[in-house]
N, C-alpha and C. Protein backbone atom coordinates (compact mmCIF):
# COMPACT_ATOMS: atom_id res chain seq x y z
N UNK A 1 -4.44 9.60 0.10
CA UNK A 1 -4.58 10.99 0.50
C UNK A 1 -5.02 11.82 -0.69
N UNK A 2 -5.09 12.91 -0.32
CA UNK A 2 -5.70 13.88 -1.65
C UNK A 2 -4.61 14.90 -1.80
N UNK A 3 -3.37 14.67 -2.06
CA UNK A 3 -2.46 15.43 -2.77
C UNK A 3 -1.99 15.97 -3.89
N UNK A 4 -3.18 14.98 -4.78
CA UNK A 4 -3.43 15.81 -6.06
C UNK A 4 -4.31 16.91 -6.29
N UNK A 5 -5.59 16.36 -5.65
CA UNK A 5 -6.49 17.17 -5.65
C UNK A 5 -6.67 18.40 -4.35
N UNK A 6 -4.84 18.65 -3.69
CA UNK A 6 -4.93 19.52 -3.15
C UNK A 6 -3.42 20.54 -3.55
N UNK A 7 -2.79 19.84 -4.59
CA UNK A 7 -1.88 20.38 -5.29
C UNK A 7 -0.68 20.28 -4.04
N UNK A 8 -0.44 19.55 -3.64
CA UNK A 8 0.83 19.07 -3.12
C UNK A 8 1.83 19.06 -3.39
N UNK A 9 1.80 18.72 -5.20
CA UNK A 9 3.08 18.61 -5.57
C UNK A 9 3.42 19.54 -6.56
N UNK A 10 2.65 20.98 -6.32
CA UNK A 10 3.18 21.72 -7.42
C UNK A 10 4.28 22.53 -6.68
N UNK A 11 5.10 22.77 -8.04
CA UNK A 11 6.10 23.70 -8.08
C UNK A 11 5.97 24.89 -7.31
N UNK A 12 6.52 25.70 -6.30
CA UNK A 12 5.84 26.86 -5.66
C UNK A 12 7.29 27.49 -5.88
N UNK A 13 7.49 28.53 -6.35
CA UNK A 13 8.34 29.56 -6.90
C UNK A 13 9.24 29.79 -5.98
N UNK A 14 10.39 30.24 -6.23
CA UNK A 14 11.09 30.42 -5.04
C UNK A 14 11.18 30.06 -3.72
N UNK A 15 10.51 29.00 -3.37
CA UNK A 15 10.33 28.31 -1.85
C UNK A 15 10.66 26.76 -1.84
N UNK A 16 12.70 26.16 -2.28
CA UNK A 16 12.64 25.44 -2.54
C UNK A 16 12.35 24.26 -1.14
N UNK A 17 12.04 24.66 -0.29
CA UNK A 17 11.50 24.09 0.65
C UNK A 17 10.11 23.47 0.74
N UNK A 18 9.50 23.72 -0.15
CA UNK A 18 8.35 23.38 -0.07
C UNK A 18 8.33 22.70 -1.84
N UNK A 19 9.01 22.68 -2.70
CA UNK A 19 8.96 21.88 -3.96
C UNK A 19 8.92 20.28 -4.02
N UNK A 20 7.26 19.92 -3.47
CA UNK A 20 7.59 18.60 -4.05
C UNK A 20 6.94 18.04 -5.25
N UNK A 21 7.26 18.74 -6.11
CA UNK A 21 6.84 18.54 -7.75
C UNK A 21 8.05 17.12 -8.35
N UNK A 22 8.75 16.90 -7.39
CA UNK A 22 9.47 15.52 -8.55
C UNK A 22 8.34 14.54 -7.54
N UNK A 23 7.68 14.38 -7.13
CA UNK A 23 7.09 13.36 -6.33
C UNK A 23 6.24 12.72 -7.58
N UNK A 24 5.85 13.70 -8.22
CA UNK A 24 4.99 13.58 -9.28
C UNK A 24 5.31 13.40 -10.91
N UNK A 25 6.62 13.43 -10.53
CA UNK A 25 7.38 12.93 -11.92
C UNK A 25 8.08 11.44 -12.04
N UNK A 26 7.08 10.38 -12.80
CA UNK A 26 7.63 8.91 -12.87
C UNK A 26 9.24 9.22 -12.91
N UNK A 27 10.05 9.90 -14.27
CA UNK A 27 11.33 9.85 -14.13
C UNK A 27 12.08 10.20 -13.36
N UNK A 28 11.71 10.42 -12.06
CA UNK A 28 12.88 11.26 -10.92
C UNK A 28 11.96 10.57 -9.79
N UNK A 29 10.48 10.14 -9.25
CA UNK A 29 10.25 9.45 -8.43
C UNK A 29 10.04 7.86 -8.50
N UNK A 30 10.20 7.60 -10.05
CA UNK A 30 10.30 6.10 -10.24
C UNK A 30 8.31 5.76 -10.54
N UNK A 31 7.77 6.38 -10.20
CA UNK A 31 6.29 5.72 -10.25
C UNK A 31 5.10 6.87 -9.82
N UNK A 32 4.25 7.37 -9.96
CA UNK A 32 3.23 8.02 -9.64
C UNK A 32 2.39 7.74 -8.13
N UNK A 33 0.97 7.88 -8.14
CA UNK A 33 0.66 8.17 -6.91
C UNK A 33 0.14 6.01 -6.78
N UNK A 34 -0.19 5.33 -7.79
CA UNK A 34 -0.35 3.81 -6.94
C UNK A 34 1.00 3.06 -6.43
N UNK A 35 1.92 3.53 -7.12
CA UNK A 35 3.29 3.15 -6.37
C UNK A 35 3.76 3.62 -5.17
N UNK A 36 3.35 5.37 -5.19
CA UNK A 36 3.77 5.42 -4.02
C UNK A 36 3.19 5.09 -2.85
N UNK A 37 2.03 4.96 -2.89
CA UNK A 37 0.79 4.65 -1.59
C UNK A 37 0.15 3.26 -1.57
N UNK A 38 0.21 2.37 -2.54
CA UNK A 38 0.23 1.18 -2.91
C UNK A 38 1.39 0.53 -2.94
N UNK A 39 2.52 0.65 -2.76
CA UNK A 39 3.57 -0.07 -2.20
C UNK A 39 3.49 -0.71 -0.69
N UNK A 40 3.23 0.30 -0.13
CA UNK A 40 3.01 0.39 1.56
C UNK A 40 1.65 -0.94 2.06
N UNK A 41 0.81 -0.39 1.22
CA UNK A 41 -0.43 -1.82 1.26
C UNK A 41 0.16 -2.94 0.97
N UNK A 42 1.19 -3.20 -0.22
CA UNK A 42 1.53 -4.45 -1.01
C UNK A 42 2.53 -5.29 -0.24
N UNK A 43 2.84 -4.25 0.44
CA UNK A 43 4.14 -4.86 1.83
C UNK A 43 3.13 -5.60 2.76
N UNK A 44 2.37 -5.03 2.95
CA UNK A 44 1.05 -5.53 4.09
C UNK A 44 0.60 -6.83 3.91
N UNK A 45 0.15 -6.30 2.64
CA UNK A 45 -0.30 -7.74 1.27
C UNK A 45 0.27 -8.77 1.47
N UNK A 46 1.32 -8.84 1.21
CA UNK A 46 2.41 -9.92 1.07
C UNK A 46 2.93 -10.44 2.58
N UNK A 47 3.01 -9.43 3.25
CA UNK A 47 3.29 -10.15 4.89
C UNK A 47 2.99 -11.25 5.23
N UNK A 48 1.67 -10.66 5.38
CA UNK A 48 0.14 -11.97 5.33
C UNK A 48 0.07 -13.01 4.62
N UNK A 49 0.06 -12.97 3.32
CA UNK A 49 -0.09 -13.59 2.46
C UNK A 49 0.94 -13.89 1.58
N UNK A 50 1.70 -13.72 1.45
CA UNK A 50 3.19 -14.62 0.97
C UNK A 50 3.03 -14.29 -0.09
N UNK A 51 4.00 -15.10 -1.04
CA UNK A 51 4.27 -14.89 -2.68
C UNK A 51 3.39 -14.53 -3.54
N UNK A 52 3.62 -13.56 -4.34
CA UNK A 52 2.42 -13.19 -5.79
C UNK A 52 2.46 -14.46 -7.07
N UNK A 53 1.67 -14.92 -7.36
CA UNK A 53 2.00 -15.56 -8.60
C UNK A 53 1.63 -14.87 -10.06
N UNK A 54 0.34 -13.93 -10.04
CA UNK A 54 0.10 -13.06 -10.58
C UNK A 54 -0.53 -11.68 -9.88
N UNK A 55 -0.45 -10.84 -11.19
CA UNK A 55 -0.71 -9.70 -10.84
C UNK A 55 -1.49 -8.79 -12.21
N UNK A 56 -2.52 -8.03 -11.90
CA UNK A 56 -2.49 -6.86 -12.89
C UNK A 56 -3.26 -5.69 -12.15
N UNK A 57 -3.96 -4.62 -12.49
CA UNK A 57 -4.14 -3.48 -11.93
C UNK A 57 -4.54 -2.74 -13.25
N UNK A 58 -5.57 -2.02 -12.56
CA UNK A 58 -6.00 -0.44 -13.60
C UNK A 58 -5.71 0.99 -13.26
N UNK A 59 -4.35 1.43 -13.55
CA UNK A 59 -3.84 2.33 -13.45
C UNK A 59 -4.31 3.89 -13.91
N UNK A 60 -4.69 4.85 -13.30
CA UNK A 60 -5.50 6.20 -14.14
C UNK A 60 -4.15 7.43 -14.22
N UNK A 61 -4.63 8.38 -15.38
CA UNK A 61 -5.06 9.52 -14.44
C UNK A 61 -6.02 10.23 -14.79
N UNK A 62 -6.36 10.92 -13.63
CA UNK A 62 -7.63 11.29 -14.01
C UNK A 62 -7.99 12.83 -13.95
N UNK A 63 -7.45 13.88 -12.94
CA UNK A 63 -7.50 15.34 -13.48
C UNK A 63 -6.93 15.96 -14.24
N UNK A 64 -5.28 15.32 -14.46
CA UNK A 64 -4.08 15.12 -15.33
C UNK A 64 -3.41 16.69 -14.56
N UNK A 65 -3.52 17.17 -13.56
CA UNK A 65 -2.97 17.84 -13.02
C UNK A 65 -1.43 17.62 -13.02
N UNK A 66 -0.73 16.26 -13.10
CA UNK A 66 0.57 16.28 -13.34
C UNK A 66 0.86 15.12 -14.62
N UNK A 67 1.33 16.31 -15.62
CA UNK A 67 0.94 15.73 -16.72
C UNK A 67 2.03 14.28 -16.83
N UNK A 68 1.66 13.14 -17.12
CA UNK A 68 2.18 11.94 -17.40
C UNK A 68 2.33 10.99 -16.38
N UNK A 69 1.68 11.60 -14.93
CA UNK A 69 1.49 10.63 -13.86
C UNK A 69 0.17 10.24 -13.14
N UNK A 70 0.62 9.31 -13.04
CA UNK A 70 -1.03 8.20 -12.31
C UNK A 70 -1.34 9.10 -11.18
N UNK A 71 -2.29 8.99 -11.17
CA UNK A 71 -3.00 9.42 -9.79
C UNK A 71 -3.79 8.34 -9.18
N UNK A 72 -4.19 7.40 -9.59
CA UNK A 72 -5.19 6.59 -8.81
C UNK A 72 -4.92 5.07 -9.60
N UNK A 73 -5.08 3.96 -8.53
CA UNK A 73 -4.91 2.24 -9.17
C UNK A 73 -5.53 1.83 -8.46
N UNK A 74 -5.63 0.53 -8.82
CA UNK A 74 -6.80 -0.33 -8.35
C UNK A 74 -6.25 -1.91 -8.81
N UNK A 75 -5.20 -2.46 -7.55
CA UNK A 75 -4.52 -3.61 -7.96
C UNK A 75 -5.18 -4.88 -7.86
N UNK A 76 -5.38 -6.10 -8.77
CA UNK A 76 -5.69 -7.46 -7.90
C UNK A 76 -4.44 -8.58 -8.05
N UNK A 77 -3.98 -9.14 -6.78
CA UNK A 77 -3.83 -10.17 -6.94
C UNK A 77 -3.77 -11.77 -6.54
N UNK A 78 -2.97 -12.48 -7.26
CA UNK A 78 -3.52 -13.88 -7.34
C UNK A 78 -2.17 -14.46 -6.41
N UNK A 79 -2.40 -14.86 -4.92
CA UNK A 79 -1.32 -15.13 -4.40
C UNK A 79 -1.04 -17.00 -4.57
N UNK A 80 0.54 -17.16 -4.57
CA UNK A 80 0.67 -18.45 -4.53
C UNK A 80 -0.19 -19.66 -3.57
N UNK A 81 -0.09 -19.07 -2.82
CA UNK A 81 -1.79 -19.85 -1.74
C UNK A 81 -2.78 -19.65 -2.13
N UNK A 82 -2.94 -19.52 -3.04
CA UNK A 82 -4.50 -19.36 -3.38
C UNK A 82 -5.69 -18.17 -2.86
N UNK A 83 -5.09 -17.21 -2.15
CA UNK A 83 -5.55 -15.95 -1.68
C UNK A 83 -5.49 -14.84 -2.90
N UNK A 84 -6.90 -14.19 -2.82
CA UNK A 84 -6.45 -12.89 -3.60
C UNK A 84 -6.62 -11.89 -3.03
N UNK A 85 -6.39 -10.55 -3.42
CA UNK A 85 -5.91 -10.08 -2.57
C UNK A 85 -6.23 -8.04 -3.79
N UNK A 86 -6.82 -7.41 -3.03
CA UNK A 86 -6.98 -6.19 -4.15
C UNK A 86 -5.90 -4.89 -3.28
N UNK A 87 -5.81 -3.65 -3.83
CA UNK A 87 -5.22 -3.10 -3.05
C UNK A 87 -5.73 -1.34 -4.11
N UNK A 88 -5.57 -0.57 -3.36
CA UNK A 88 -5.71 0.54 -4.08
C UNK A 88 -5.25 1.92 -3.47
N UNK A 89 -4.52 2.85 -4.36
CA UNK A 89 -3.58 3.62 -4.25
C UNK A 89 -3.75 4.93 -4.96
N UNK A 90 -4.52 5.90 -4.51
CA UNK A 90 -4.35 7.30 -5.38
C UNK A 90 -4.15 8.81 -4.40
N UNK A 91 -3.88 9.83 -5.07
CA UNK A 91 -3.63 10.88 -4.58
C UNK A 91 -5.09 11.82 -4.71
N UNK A 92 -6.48 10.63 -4.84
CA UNK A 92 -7.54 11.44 -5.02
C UNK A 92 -8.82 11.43 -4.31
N UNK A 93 -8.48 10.89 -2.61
CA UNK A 93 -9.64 10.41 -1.85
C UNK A 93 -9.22 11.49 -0.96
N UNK A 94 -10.47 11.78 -0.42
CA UNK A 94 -10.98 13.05 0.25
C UNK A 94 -10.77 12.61 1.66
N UNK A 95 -11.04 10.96 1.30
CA UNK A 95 -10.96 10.57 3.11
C UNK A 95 -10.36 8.72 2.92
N UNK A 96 -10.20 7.54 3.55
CA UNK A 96 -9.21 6.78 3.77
C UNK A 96 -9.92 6.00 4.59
N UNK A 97 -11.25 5.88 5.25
CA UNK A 97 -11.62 5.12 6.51
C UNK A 97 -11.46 3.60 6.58
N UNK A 98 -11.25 3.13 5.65
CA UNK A 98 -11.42 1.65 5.39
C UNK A 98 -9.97 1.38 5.18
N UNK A 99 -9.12 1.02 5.82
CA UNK A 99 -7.65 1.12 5.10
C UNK A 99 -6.80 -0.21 5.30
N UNK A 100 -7.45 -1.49 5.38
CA UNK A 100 -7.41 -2.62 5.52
C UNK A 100 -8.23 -3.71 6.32
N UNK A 101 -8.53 -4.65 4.89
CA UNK A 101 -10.14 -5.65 5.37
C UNK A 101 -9.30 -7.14 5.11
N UNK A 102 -9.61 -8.44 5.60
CA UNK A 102 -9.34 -9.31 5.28
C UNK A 102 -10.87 -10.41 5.67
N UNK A 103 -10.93 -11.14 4.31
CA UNK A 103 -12.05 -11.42 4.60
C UNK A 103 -11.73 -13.01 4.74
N UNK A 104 -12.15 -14.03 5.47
CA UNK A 104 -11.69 -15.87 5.38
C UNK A 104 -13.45 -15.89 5.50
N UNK A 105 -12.88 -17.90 5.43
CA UNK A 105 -13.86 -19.06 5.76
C UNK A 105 -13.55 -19.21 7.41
N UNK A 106 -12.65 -18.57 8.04
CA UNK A 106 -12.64 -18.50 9.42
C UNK A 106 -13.08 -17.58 10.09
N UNK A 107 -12.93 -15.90 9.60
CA UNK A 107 -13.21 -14.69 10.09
C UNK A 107 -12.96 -13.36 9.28
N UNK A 108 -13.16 -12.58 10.09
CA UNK A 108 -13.10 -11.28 9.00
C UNK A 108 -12.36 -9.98 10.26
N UNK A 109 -11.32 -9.30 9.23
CA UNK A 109 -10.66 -8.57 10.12
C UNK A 109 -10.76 -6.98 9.07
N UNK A 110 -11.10 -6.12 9.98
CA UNK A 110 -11.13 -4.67 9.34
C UNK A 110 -10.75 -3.64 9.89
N UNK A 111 -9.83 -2.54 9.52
CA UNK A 111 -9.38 -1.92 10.01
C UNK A 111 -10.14 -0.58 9.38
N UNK A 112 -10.67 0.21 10.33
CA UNK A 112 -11.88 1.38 10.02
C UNK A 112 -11.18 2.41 10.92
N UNK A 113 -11.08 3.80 10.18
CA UNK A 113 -10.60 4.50 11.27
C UNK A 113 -9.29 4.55 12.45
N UNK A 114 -8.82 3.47 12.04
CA UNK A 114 -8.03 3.23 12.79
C UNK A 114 -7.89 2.34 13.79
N UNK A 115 -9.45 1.34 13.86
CA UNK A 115 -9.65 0.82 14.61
C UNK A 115 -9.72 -0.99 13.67
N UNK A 116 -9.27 -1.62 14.75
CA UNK A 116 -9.75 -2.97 14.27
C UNK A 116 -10.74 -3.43 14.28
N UNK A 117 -11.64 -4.10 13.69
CA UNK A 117 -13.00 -4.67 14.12
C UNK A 117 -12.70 -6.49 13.49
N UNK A 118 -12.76 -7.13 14.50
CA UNK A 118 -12.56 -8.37 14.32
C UNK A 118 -13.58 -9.44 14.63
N UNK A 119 -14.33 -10.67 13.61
CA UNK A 119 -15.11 -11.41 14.10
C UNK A 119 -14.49 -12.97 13.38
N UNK A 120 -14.74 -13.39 14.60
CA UNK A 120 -14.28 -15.25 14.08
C UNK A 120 -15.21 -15.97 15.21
N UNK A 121 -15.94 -17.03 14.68
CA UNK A 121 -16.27 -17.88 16.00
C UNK A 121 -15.69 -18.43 16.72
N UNK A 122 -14.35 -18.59 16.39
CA UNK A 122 -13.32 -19.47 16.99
C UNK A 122 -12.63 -18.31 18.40
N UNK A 123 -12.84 -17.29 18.17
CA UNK A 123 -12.55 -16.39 19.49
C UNK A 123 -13.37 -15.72 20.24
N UNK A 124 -13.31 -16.25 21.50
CA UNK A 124 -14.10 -15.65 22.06
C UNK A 124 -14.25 -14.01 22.69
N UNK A 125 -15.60 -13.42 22.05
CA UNK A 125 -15.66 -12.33 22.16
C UNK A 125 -15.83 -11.52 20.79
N UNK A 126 -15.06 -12.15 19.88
CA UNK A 126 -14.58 -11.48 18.67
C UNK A 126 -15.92 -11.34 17.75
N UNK A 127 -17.03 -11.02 17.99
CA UNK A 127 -18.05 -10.34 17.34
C UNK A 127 -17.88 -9.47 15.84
N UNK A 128 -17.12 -8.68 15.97
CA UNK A 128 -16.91 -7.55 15.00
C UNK A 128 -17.56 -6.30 15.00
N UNK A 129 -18.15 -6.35 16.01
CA UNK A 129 -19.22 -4.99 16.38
C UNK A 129 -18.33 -4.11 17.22
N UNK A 130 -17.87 -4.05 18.03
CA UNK A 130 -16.96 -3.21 18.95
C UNK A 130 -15.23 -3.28 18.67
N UNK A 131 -14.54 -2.47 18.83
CA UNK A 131 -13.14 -2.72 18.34
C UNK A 131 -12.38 -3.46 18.99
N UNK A 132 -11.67 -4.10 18.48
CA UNK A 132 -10.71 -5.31 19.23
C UNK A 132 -9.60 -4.60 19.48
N UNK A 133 -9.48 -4.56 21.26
CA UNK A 133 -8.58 -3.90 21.76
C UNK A 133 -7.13 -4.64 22.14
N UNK A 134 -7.52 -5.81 22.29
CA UNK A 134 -6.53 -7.30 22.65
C UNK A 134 -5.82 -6.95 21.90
N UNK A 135 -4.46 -6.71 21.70
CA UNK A 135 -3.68 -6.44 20.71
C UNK A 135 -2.11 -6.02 21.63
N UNK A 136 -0.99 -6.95 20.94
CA UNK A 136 0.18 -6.24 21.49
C UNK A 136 0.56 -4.99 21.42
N UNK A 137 1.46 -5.03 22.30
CA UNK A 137 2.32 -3.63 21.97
C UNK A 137 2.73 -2.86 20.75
N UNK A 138 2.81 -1.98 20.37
CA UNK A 138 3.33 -1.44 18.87
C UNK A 138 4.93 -2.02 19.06
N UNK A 139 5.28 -2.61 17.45
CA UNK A 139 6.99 -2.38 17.90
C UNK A 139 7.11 -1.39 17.14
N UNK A 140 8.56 -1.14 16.80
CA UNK A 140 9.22 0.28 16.89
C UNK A 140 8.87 0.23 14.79
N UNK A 141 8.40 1.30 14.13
CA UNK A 141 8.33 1.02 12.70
C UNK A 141 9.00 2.12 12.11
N UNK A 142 8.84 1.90 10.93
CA UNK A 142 9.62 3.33 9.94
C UNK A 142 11.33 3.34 10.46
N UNK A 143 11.38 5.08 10.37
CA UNK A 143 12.41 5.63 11.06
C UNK A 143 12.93 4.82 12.55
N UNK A 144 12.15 4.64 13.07
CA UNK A 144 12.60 4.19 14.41
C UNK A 144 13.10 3.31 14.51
N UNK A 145 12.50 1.96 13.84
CA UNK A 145 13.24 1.08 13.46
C UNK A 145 14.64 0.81 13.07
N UNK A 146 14.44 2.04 12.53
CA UNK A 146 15.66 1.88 11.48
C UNK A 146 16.82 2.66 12.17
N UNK A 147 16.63 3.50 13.23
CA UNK A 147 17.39 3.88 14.32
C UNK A 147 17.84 2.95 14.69
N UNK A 148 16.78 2.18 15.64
CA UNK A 148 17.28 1.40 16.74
C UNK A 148 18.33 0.05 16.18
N UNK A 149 17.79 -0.19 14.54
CA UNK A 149 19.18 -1.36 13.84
C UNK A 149 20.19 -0.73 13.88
N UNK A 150 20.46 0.77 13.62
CA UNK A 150 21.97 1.78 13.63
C UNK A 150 22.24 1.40 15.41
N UNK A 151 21.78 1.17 16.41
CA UNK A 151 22.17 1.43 17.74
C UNK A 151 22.63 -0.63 18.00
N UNK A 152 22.10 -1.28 17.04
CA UNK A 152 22.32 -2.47 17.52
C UNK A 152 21.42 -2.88 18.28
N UNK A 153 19.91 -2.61 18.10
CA UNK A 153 18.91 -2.79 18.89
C UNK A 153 18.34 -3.82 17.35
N UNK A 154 17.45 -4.91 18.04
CA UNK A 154 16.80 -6.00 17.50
C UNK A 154 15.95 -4.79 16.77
N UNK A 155 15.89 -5.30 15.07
CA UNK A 155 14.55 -4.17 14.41
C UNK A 155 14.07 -4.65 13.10
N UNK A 156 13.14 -4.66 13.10
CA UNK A 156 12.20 -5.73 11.92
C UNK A 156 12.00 -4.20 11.03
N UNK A 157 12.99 -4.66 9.91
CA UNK A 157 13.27 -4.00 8.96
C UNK A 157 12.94 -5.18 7.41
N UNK A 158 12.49 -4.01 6.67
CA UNK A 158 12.38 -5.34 5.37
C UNK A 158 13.38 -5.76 4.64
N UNK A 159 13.92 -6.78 4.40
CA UNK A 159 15.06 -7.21 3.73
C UNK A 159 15.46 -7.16 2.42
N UNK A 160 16.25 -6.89 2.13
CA UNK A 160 16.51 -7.00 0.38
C UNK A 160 15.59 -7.52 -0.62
N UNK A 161 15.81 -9.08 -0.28
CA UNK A 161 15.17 -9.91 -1.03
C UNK A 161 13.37 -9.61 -0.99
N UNK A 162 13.31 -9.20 0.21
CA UNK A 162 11.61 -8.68 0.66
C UNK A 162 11.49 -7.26 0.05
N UNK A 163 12.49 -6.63 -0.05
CA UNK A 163 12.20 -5.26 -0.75
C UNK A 163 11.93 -5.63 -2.53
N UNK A 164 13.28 -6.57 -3.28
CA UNK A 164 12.79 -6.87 -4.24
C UNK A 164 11.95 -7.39 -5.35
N UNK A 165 11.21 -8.27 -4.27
CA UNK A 165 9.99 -9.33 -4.61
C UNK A 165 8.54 -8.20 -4.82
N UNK A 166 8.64 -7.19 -3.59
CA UNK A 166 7.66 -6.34 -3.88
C UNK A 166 7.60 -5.28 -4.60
N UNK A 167 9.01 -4.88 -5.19
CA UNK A 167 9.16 -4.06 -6.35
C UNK A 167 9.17 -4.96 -7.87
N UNK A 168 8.78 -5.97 -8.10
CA UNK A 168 8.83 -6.90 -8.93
C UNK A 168 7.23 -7.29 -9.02
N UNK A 169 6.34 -7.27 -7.99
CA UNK A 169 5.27 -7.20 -8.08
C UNK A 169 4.37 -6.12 -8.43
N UNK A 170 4.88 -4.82 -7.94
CA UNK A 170 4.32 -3.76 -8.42
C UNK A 170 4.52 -3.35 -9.64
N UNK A 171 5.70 -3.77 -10.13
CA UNK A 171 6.08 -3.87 -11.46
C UNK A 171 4.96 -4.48 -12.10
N UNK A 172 4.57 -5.45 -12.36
CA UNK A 172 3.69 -6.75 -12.50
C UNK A 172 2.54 -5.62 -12.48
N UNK A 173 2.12 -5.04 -11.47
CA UNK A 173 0.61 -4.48 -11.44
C UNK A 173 0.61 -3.64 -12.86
N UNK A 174 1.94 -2.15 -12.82
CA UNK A 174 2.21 -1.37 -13.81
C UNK A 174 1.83 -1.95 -15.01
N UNK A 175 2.90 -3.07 -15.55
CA UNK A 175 2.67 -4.01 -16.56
C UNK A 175 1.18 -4.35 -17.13
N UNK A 176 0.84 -5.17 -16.01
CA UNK A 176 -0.65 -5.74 -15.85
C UNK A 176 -1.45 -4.35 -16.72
N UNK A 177 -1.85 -3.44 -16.01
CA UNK A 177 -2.53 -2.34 -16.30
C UNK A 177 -1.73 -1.55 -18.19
N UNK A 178 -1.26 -1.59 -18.35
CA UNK A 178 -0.66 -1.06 -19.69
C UNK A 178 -1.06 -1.83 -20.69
N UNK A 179 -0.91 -3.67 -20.79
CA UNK A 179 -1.14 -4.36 -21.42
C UNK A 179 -2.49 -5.16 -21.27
N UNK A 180 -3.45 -4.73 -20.13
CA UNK A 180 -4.68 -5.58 -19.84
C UNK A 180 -4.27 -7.13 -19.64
N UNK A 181 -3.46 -7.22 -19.02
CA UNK A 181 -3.69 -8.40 -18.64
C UNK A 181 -3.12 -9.05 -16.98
N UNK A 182 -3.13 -10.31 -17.17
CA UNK A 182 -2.15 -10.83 -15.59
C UNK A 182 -0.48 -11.23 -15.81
N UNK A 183 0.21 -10.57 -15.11
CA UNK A 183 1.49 -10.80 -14.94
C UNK A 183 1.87 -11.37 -13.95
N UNK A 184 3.03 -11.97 -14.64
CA UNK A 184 3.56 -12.58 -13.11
C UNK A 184 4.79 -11.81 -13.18
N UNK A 185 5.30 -11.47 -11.30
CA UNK A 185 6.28 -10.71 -11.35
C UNK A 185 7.64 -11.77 -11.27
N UNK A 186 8.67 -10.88 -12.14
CA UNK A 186 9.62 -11.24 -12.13
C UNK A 186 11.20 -10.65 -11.13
């Protein structure tokens, strides 16, 4: 999103309702704008594609509108299957249309707009020219989810160990990017 470059997170005087200036402070939000919007991809990342073995990333900032935090990254990594995998995260795009591609030796899946566009020869129909509508039901995500586990309703929530592996990887990217090189997360 463009929350830097629309001042989102400045301080607004007396309206503590609207102060989200710690969003933008590593020491009180833990990470800048590729953590916060690049986490969400890296969960995605990893769904799919399972364990990181390495990691690094080129971390910016670049208007310096909040002084000492990233605004924009640009992650790659090297998954234990042999998949790699890039991801990218800033508070400085005007627009978002492309917001997940996966490319194989079987097919290619892209998500444009909101839409899927899917081609494999192995399915029939699946061209990649028109959007692939075949698709289940939404289940319940976010908040809702997380309702319906408080009610005792079945809810695919991420687990500890799944929360920590991907804060250990993004770690890894941070790392990666500071020191130029590939990390593996720990």
């Amino acid at each position: 999103h463009s929350g830097a470059l629309g001042g989102w997170f400045d301080a607004k005087p007396n309206d503590p309702a609207t102060d989200w200036r710690w969003m933008a402070d590593p020491a009180v939000a833990g990470c800048g704008a590729f953590g916060d919007l690049g986490t969400h991809l890296l969960d995605i990342l990893m769904w799919l594609m399972g364990e990181v073995e390495t990691a690094t990333a080129s971390i910016k900032t670049l208007t310096h509108r909040y002084e000492g935090c990233d605004e924009a990254g640009e992650g790659l990594l090297r998954f234990k299957n042999g998949a790699i995998g890039t991801l990218a995260g800033a508070w400085l795009d005007v627009a978002n249309p492309v917001s997940l591609e996966v490319c194989g030796t079987e097919g290619h899946a892209t998500i444009i707009s909101g839409q899927l566009y899917f081609q494999s020869k192995k399915v029939e129909g699946a061209d990649g020219k028109q959007p692939w509508t075949q698709l289940p039901a939404a289940a319940p995500a976010g908040f809702e989810a997380f309702l319906d586990a408080l009610l005792g309703k079945p809810a695919a929530l991420v687990g500890v160990r799944e929360a920590a592996q991907r804060v250990a990887v993004m770690e890894a990217m941070y790392q990666g990017s500071a020191k130029g090189k590939w990390v593996a997360p720990k």
